[in-house]
N, C-alpha and C. Protein backbone atom coordinates (compact mmCIF):
# COMPACT_ATOMS: atom_id res chain seq x y z
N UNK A 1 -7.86 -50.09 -70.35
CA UNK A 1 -8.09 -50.51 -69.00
C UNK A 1 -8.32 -49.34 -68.08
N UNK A 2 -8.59 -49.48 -67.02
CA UNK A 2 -8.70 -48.80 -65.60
C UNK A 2 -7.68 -48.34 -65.34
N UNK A 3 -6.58 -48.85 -64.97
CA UNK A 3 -5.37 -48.75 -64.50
C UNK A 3 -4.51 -48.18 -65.34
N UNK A 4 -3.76 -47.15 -65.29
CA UNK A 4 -2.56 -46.45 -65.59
C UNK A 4 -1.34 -47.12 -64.90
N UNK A 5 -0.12 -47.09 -65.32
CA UNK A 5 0.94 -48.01 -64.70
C UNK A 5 2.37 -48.02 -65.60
N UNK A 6 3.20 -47.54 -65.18
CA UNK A 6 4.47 -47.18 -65.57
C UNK A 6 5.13 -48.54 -66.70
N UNK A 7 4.29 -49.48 -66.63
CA UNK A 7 4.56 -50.47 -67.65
C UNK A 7 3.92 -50.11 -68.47
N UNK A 8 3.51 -49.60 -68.84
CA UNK A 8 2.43 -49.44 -70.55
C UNK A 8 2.90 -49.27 -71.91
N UNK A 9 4.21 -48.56 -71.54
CA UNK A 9 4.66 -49.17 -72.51
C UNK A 9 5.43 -49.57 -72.92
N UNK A 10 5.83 -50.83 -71.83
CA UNK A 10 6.72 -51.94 -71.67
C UNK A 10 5.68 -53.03 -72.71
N UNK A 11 3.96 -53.18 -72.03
CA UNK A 11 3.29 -53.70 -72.69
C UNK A 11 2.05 -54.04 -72.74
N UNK A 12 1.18 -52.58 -73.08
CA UNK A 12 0.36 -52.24 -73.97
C UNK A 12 0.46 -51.35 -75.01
N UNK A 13 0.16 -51.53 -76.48
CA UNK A 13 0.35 -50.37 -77.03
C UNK A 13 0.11 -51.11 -78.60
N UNK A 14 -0.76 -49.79 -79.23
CA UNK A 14 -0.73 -49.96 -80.55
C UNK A 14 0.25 -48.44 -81.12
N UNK A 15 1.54 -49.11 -81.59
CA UNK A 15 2.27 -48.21 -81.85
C UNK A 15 3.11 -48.01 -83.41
N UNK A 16 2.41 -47.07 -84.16
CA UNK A 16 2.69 -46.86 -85.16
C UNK A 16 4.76 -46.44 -85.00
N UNK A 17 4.55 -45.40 -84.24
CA UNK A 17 6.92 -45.31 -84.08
C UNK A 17 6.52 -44.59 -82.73
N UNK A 18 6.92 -45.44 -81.75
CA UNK A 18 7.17 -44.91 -80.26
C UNK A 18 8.80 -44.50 -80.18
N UNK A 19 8.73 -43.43 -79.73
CA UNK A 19 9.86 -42.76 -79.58
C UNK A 19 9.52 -41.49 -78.65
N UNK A 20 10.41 -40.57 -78.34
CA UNK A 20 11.04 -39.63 -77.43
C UNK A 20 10.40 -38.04 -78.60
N UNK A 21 9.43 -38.39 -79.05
CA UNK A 21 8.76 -37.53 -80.02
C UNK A 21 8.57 -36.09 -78.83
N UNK A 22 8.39 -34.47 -79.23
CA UNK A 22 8.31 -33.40 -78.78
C UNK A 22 7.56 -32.27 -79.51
N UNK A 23 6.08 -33.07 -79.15
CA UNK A 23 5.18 -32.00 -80.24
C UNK A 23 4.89 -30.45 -80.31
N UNK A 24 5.39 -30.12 -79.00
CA UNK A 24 5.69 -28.86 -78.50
C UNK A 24 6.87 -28.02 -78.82
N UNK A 25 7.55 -28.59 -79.69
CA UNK A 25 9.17 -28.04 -79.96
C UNK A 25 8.31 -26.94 -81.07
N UNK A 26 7.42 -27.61 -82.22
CA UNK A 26 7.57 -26.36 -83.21
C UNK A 26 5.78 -26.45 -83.14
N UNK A 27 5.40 -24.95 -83.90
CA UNK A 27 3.92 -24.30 -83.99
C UNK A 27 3.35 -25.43 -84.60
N UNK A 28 3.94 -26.03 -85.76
CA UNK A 28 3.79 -26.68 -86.76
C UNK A 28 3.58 -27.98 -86.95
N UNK A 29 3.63 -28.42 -85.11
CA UNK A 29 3.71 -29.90 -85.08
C UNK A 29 2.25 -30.22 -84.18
N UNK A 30 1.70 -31.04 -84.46
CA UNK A 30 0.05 -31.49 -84.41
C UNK A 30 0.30 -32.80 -84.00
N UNK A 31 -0.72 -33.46 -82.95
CA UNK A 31 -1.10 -34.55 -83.02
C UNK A 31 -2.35 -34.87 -82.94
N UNK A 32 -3.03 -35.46 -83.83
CA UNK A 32 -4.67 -35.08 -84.35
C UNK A 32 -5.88 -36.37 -83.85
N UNK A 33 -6.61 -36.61 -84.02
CA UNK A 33 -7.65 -37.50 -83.92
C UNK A 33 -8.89 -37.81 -84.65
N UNK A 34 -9.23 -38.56 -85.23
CA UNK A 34 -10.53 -38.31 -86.07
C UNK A 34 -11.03 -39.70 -85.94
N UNK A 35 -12.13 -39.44 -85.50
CA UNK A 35 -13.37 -41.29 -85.24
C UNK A 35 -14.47 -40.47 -85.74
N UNK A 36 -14.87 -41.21 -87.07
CA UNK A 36 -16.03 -41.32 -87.74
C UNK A 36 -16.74 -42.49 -87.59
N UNK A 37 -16.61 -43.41 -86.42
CA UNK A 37 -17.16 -44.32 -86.65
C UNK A 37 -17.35 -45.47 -87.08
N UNK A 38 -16.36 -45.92 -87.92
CA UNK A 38 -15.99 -46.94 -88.56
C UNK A 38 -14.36 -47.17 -88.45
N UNK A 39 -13.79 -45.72 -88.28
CA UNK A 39 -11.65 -45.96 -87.97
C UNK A 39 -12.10 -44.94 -87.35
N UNK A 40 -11.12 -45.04 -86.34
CA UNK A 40 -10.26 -43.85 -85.50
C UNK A 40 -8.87 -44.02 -86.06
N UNK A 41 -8.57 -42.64 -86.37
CA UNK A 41 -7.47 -41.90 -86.84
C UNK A 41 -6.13 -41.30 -85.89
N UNK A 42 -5.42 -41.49 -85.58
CA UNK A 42 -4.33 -40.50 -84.98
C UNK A 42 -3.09 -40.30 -85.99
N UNK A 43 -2.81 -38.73 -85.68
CA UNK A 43 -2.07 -38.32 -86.50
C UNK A 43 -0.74 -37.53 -86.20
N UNK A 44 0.45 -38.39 -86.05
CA UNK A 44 1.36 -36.98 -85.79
C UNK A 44 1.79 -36.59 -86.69
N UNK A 45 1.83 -35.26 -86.85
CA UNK A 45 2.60 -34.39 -87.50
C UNK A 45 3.56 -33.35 -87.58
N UNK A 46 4.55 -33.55 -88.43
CA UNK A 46 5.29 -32.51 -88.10
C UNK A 46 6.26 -32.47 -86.44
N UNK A 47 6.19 -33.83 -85.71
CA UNK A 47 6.85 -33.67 -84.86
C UNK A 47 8.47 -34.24 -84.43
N UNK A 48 8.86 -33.73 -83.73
CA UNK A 48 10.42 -33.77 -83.79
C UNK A 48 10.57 -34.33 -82.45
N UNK A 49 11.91 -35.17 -82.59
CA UNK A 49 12.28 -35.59 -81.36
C UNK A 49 13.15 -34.88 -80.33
N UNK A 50 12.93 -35.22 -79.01
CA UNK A 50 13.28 -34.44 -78.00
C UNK A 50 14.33 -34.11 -78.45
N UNK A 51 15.33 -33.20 -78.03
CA UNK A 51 16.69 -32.76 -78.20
C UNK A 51 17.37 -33.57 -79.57
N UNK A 52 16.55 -34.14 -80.41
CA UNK A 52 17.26 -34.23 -81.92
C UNK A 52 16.39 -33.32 -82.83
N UNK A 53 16.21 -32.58 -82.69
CA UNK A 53 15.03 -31.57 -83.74
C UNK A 53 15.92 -31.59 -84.93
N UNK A 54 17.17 -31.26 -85.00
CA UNK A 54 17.81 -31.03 -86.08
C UNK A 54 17.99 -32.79 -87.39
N UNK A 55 16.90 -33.41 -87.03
CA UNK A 55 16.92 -34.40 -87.61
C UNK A 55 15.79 -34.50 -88.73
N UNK A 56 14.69 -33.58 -88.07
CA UNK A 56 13.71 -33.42 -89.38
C UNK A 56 12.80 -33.73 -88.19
N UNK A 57 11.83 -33.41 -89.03
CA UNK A 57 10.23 -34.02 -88.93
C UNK A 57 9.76 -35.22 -89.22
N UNK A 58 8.63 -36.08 -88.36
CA UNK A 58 7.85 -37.12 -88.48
C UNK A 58 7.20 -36.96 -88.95
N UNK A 59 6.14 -37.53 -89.80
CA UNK A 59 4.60 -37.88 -89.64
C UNK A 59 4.45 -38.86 -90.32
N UNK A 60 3.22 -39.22 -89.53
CA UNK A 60 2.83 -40.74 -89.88
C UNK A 60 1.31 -40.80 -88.78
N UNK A 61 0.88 -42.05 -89.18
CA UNK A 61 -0.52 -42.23 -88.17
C UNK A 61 -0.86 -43.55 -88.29
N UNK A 62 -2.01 -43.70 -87.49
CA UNK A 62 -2.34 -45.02 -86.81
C UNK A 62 -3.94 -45.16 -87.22
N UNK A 63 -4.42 -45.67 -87.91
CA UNK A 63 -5.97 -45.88 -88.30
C UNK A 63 -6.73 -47.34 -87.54
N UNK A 64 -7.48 -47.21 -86.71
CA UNK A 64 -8.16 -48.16 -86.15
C UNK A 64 -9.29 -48.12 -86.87
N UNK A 65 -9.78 -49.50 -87.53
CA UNK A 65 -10.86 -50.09 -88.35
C UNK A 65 -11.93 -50.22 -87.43
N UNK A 66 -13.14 -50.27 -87.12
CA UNK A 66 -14.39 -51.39 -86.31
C UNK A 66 -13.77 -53.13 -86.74
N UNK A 67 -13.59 -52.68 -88.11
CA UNK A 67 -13.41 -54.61 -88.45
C UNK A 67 -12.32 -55.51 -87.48
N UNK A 68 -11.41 -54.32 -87.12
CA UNK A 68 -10.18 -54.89 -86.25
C UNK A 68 -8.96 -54.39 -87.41
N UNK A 69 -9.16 -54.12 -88.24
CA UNK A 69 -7.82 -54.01 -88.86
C UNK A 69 -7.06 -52.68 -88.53
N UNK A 70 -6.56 -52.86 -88.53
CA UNK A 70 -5.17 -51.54 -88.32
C UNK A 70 -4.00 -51.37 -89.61
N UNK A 71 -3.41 -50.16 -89.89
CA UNK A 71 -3.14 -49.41 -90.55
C UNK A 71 -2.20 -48.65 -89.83
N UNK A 72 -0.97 -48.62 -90.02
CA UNK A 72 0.00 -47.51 -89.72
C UNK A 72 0.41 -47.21 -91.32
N UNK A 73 0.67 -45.80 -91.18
CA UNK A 73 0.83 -45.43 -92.25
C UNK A 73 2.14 -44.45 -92.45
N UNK A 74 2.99 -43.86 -92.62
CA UNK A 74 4.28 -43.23 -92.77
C UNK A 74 4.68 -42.71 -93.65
N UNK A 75 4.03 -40.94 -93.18
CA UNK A 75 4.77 -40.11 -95.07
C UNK A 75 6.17 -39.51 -94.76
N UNK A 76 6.43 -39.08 -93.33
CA UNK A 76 7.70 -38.59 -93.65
C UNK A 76 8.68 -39.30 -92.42
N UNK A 77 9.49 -40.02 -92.73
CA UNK A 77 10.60 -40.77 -92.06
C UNK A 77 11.86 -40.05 -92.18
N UNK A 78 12.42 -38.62 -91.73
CA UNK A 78 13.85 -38.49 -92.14
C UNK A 78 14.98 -38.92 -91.73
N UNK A 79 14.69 -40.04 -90.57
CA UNK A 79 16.15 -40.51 -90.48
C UNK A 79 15.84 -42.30 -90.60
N UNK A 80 16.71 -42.77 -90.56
CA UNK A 80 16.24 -44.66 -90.36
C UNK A 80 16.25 -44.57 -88.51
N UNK A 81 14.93 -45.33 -88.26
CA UNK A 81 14.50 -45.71 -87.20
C UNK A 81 15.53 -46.44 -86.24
N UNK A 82 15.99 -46.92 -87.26
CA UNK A 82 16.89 -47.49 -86.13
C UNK A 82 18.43 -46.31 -85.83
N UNK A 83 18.36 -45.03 -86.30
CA UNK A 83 19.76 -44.54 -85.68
C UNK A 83 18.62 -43.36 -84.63
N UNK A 84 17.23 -43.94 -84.25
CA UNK A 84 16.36 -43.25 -82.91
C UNK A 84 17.61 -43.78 -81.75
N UNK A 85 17.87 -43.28 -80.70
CA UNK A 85 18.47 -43.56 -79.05
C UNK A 85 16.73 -43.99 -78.50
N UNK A 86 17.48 -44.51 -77.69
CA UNK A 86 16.12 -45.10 -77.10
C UNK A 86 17.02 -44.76 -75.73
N UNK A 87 17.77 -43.80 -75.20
CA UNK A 87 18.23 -43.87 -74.05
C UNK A 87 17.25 -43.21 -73.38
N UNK A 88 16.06 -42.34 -73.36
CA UNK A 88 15.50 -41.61 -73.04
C UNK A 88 14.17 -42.27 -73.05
N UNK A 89 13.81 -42.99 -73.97
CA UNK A 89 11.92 -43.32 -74.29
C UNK A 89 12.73 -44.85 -74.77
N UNK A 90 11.71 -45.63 -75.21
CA UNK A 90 11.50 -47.13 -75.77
C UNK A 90 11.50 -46.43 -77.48
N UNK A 91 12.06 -46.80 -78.19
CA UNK A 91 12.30 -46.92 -79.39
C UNK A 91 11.13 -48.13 -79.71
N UNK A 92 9.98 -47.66 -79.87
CA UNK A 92 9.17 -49.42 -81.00
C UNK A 92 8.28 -49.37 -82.01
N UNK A 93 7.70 -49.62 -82.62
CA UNK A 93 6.98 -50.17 -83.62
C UNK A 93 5.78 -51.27 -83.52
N UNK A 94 4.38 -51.31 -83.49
CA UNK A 94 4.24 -52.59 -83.69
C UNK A 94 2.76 -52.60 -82.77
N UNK A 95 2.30 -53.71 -81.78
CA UNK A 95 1.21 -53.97 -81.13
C UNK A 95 1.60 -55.20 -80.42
N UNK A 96 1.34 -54.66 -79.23
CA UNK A 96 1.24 -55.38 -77.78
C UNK A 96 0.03 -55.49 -76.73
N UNK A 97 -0.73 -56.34 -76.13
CA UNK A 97 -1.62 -56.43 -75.24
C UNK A 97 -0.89 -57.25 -74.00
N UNK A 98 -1.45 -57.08 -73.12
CA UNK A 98 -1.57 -57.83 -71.58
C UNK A 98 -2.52 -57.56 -70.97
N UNK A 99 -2.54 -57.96 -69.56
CA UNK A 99 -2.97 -57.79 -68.74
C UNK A 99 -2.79 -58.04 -67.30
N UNK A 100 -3.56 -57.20 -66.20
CA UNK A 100 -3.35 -57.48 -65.21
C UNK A 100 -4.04 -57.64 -63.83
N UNK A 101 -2.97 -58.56 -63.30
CA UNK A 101 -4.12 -58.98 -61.96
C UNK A 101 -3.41 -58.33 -60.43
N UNK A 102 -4.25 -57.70 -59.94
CA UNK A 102 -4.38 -57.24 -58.88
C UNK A 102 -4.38 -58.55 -57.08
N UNK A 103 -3.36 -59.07 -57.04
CA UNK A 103 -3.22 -60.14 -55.77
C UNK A 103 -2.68 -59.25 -54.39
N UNK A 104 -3.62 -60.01 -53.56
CA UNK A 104 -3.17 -60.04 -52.35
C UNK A 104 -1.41 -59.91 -51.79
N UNK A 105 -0.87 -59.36 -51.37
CA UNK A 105 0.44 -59.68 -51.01
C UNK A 105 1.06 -60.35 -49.91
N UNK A 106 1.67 -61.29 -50.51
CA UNK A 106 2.02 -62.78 -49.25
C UNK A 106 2.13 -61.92 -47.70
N UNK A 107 3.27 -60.69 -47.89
CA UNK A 107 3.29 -60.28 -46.66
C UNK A 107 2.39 -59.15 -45.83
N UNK A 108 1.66 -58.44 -46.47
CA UNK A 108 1.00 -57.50 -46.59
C UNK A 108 -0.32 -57.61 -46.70
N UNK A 109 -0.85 -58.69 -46.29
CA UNK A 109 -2.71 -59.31 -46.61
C UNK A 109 -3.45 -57.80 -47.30
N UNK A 110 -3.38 -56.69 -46.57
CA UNK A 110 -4.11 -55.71 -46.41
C UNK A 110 -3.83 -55.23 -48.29
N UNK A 111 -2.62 -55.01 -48.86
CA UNK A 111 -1.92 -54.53 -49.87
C UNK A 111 -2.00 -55.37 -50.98
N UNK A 112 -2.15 -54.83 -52.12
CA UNK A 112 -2.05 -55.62 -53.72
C UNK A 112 -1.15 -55.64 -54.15
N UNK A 113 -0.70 -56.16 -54.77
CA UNK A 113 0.65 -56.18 -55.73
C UNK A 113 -0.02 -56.76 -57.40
N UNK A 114 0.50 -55.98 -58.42
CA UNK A 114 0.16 -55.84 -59.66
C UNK A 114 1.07 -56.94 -60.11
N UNK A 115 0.43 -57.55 -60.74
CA UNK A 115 0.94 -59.02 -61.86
C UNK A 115 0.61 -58.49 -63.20
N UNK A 116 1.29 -57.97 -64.08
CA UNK A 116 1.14 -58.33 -65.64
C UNK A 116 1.80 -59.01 -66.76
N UNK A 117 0.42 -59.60 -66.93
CA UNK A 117 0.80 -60.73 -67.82
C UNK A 117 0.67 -60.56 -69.36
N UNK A 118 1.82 -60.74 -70.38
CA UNK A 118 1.85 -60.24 -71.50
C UNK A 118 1.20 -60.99 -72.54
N UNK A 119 0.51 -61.23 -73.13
CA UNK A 119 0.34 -62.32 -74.01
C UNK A 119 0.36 -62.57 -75.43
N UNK A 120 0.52 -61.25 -76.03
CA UNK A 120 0.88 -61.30 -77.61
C UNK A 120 1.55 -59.70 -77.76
N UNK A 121 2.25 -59.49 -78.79
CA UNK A 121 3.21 -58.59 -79.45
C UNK A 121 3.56 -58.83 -80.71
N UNK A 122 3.17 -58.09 -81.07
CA UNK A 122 4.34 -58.12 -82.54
C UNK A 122 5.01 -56.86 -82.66
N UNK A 123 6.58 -57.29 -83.43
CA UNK A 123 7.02 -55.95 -83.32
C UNK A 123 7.57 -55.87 -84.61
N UNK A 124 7.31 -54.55 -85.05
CA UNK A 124 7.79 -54.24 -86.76
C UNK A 124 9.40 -54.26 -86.53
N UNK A 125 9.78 -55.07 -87.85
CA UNK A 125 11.00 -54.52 -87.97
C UNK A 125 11.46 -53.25 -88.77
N UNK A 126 11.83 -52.35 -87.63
CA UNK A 126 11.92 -50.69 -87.85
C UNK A 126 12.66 -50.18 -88.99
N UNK A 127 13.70 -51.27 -89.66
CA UNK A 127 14.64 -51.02 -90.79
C UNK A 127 13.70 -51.06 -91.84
N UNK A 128 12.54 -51.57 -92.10
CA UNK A 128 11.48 -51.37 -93.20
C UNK A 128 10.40 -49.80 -93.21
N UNK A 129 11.08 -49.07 -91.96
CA UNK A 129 9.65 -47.96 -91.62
C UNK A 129 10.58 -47.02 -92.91
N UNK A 130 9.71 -46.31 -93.57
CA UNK A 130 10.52 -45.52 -94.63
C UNK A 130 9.12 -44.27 -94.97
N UNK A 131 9.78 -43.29 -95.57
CA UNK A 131 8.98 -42.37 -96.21
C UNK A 131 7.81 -42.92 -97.15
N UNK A 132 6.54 -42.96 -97.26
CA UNK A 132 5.44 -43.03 -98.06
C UNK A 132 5.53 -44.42 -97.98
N UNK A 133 5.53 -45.28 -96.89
CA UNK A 133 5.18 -46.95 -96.91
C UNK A 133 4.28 -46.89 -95.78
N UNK A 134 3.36 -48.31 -96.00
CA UNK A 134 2.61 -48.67 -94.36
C UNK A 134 2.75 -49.99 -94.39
N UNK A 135 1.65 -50.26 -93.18
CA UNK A 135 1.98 -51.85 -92.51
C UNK A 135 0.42 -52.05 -92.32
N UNK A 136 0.17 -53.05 -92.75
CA UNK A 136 -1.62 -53.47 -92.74
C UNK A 136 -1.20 -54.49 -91.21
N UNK A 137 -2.36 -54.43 -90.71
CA UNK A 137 -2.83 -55.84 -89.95
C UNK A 137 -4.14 -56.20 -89.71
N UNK A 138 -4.28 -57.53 -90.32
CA UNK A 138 -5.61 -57.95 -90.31
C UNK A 138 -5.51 -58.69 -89.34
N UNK A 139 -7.31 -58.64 -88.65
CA UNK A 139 -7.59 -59.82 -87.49
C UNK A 139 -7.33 -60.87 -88.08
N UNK A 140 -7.32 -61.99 -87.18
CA UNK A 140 -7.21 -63.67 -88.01
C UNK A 140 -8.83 -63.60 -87.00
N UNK A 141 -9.65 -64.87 -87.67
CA UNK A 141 -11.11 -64.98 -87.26
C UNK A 141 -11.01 -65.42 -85.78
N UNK A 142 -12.41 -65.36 -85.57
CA UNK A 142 -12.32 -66.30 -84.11
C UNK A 142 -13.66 -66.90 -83.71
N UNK A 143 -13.87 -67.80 -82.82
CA UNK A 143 -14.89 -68.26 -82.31
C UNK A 143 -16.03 -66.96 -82.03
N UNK A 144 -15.51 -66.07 -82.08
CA UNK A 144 -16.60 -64.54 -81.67
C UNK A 144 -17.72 -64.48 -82.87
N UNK A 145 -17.54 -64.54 -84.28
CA UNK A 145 -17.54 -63.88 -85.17
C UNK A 145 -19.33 -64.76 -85.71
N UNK A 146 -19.11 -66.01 -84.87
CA UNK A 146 -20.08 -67.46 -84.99
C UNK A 146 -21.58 -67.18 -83.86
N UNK A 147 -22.44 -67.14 -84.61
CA UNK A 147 -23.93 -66.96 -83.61
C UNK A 147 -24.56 -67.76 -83.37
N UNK A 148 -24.14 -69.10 -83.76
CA UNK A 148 -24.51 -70.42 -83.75
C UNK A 148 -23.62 -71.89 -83.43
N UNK A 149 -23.92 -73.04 -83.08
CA UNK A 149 -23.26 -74.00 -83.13
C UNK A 149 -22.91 -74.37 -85.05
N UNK A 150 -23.92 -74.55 -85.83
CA UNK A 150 -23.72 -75.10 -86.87
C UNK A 150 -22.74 -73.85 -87.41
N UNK A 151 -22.93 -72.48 -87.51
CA UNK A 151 -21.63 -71.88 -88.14
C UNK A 151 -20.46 -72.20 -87.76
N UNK A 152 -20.27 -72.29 -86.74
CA UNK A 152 -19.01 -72.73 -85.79
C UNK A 152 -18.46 -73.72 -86.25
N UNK A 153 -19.29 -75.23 -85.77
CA UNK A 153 -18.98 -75.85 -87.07
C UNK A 153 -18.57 -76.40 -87.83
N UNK A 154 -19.67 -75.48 -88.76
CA UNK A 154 -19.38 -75.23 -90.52
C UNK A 154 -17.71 -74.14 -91.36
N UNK A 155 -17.26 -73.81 -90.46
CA UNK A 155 -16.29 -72.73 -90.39
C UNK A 155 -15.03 -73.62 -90.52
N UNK A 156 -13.82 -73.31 -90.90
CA UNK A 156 -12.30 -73.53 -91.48
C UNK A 156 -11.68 -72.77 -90.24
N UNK A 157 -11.88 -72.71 -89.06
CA UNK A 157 -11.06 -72.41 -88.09
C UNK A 157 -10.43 -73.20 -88.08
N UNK A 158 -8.69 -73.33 -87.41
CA UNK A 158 -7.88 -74.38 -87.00
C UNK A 158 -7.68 -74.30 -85.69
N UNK A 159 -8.63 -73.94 -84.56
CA UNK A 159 -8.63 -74.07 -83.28
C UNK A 159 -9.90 -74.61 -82.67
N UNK A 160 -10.04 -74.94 -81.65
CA UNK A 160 -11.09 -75.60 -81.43
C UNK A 160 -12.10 -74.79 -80.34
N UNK A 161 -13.67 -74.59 -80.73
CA UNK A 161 -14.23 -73.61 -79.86
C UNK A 161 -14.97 -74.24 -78.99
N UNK A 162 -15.51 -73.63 -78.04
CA UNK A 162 -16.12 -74.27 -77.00
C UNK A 162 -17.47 -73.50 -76.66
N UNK A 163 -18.43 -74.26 -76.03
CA UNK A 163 -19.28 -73.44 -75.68
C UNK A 163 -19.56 -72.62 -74.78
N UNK A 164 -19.79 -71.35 -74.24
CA UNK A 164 -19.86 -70.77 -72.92
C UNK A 164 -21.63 -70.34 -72.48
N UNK A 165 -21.85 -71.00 -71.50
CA UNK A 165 -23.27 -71.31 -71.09
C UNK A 165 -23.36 -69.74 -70.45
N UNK A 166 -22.55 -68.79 -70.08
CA UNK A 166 -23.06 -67.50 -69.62
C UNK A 166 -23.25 -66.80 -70.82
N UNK A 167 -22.76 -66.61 -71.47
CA UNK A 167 -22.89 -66.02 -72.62
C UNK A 167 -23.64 -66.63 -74.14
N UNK A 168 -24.07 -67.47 -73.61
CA UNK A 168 -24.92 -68.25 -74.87
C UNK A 168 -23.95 -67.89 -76.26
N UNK A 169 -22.96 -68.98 -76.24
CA UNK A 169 -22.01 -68.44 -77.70
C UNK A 169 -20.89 -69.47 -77.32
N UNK A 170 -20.40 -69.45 -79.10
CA UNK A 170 -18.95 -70.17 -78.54
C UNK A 170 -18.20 -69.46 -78.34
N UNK A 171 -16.83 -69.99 -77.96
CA UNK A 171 -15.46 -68.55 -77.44
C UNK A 171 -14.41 -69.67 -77.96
């Protein structure tokens, strides 16, 4: 989105292990990027958490597909996720979207006030994040995927699509 906003990551976020991470503590710790075009890659490595350094090193990464699928992946976990403090950062795992609307304010005509609205999340359960494991997620289909009425359809969706006359397509 446009907007930056101290909720983000209350709830937006594709997050392989959100935590209180400090990539700056050692030479040795990287956080990388690679889009070829088909996935974008992020990579931390080697990084330690704020004032727990003496806990070890992370790494792990986040692979974005074109197809929609996602990929977190996790080679080095040295402690269990769940003994992270989250007194400092959000302790999470997982993928969240929202959004938000920009309204008028009852008292303030002139002034906006930000509405966000959350509408899906999932959140890993962190007691499964471990050394050399990942977490797949595949899209489920959608009315997008259809260039026609008869595919649409002809299709095993279990929701029902509709037509949208601006966009010549179903949704």
């Amino acid at each position: 989105g446009d907007v930056i906003h101290r909720m983000l990551t209350a709830t937006q976020y594709i997050a392989p292990l959100m935590a209180n991470f400090n990539p700056s503590y050692s030479r040795n710790s990287t956080v990388q990027y690679l889009d070829n075009g088909s996935v974008f890659v992020v990579q931390w490595d080697k990084v330690y958490l704020q004032g727990k350094e003496d806990m070890g090193s992370f790494t792990f990464q986040a692979a974005l597909h074109s197809t929609g699928r996602i990929v977190f992946g996790y080679k080095e976990i040295p402690v269990p996720v769940l003994q992270i403090s989250a007194t400092q950062h959000p302790v999470k795992a997982g993928l969240s979207d929202a959004f938000m609307i920009l309204n008028p304010s009852p008292d303030v005509p002139e002034s906006r006030r930000r509405t966000i609205y959350e509408y899906h999340r999932v959140e890993l359960d962190t007691s499964k994040i471990t050394n050399m494991s990942a977490v797949e997620f595949t899209p489920l289909p959608t009315c997008l995927q259809h260039q026609s009425c008869e595919m649409c359809v002809s299709s095993e969706l279990t929701f029902n699509c509709s037509w949208c006359h601006v966009l010549q397509r179903y949704l």
